[in-house]
Protein backbone atom coordinates (compact mmCIF):
# COMPACT_ATOMS: atom_id res chain seq x y z
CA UNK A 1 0.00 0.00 0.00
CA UNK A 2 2.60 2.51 0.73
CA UNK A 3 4.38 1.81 -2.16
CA UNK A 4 1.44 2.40 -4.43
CA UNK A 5 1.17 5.92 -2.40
CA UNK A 6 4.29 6.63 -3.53
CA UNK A 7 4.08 5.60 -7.05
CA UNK A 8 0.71 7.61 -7.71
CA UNK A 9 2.28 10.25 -5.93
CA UNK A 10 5.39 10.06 -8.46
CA UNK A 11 3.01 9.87 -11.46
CA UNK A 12 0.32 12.21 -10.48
CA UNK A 13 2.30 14.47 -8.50
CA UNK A 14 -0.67 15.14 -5.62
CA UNK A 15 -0.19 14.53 -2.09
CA UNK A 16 -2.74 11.94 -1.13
CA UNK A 17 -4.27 10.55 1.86
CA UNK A 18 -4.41 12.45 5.31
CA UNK A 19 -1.42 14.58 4.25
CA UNK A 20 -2.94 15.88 0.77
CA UNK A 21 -5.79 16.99 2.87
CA UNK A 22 -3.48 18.41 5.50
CA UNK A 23 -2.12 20.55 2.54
CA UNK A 24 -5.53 21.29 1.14
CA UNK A 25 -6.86 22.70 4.42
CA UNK A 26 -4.09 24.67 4.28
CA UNK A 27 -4.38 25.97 0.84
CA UNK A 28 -8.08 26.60 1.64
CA UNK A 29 -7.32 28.56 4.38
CA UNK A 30 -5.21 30.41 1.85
CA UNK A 31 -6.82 30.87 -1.06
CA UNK A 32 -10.57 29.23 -0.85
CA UNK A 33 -10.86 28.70 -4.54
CA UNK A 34 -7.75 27.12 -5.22
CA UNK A 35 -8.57 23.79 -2.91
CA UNK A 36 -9.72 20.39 -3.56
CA UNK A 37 -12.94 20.17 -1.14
CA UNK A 38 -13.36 16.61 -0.79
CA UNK A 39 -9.91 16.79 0.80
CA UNK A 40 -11.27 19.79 2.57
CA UNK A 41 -14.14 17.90 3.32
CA UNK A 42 -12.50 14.36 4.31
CA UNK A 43 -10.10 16.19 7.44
CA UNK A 44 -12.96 17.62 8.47
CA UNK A 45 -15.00 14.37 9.05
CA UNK A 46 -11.83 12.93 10.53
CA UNK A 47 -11.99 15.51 13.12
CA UNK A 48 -15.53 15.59 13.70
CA UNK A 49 -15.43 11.91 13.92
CA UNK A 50 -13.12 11.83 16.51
CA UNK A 51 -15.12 14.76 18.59
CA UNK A 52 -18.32 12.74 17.96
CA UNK A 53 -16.60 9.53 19.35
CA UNK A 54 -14.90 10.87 22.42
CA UNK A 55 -18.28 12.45 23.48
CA UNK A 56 -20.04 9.38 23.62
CA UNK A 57 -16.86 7.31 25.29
CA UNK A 58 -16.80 10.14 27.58
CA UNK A 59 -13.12 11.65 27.00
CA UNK A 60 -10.18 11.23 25.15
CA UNK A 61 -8.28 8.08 25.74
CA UNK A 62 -4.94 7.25 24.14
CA UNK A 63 -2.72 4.39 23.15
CA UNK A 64 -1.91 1.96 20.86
CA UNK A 65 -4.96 -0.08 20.94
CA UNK A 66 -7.36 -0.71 18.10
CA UNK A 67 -10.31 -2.77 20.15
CA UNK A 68 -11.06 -6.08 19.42
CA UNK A 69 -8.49 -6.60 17.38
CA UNK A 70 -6.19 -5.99 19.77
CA UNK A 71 -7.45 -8.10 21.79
CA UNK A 72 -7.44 -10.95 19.02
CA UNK A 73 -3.37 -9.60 18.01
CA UNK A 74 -1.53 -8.33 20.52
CA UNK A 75 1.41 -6.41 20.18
CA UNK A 76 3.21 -7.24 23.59
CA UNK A 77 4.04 -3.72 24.11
């Protein structure tokens, strides 16, 4: 997978994932009309995502757990 990242980013020459929308937030914030939205768009749901969840869990918790697949894989750290 990170390879392919790579690749399309050598061929295409857009940042892509969390990072190209990193950079598009920041170009919005620059210049409105020269962003990609749906980058725009996708960091925002990230964030709101992760407001929406802590709510209901009742506050931020950290670490380097993913559930229950942690629980079914873990990493002995």
């Amino acid at each position: 997978m990170g390879l392919l990242v790579v690749a399309l980013y050598a061929l295409g020459n857009k940042h892509l994932g969390v990072n190209g929308g990193y950079v598009q937030v920041m170009t919005w914030v620059r210049r409105p009309r020269m962003a990609e939205m749906w980058q725009v768009w996708f960091i925002a749901g990230l964030i709101l995502g992760w407001l929406v969840l802590s709510l209901m869990r009742g506050g931020q918790s950290f670490g380097l757990e993913y559930g229950a697949l942690s629980r079914l894989l873990p990493l002995g750290v």
